[in-house]
Protein backbone atom coordinates (compact mmCIF):
# COMPACT_ATOMS: atom_id res chain seq x y z
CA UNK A 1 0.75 -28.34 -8.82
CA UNK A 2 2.04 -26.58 -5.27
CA UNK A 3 1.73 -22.65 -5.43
CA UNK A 4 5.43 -21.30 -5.37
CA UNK A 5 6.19 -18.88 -2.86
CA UNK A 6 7.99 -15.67 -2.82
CA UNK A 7 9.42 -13.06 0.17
CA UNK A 8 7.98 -9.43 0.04
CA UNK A 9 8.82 -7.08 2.77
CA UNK A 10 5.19 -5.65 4.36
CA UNK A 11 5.86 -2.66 6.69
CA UNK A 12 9.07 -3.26 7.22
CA UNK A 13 8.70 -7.71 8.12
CA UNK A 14 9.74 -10.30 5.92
CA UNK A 15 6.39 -12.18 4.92
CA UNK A 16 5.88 -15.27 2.47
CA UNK A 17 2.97 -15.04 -0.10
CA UNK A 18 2.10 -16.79 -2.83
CA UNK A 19 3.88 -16.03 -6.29
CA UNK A 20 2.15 -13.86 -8.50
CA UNK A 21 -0.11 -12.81 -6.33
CA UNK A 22 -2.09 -9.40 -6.81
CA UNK A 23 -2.42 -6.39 -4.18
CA UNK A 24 -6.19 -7.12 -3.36
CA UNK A 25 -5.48 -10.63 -3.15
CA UNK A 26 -2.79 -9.75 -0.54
CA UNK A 27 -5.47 -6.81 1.16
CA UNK A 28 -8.00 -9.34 1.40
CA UNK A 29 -5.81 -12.42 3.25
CA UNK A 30 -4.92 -9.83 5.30
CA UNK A 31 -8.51 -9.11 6.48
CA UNK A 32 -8.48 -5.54 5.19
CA UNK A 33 -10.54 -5.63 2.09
CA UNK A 34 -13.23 -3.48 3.88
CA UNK A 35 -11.52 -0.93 5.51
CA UNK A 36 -9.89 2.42 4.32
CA UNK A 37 -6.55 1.79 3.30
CA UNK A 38 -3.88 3.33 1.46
CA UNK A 39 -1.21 0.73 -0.18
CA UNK A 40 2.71 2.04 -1.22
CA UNK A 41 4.41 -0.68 -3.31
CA UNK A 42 8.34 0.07 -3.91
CA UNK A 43 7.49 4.01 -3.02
CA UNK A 44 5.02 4.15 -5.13
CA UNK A 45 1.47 4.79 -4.14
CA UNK A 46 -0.98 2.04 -5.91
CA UNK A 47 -4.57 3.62 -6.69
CA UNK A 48 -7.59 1.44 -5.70
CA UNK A 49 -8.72 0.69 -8.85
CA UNK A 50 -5.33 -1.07 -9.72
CA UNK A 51 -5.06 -3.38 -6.71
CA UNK A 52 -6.73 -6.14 -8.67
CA UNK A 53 -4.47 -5.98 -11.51
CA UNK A 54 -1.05 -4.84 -9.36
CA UNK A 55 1.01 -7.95 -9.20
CA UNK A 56 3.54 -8.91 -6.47
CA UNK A 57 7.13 -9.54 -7.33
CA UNK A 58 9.57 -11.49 -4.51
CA UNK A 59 11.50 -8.68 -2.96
CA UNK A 60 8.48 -5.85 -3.40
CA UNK A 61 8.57 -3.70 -0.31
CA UNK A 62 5.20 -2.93 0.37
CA UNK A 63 3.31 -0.60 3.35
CA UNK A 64 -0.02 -0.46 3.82
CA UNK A 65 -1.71 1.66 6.22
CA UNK A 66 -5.89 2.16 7.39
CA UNK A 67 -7.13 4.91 8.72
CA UNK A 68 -8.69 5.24 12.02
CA UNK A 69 -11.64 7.63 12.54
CA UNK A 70 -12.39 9.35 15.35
CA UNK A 71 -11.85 12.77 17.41
């Protein structure tokens, strides 16, 4: 059986994922799974610990941001 796919908006572009697919599934195809990032799904702010659980739906507007050290 193919995956279906399903449009979510991801700072502000049009991207194609997989249906059904969870926040830290998402973090981690995006190569971000290690950093220090804060994820807003449909102006909501997600908590960590609910990334794993946090489900996509097509039309979810999503931004996710990491933060940069430094001085």
């Amino acid at each position: 059986m193919v995956p279906r796919e399903m449009t979510i908006v991801l700072n502000g572009d049009e991207r194609e994922c997989r249906e059904n697919m969870t926040i830290a599934e998402l973090v981690t195809e995006l190569g971000l799974g290690q950093r220090r990032i804060a994820v807003e799904a449909n102006r909501e702010i997600i908590p960590r610990e609910q990334y794993a659980t946090h489900r996509l739906r097509a039309g979810d507007h999503l931004e996710i941001v990491h933060f940069v050290g430094g001085g």
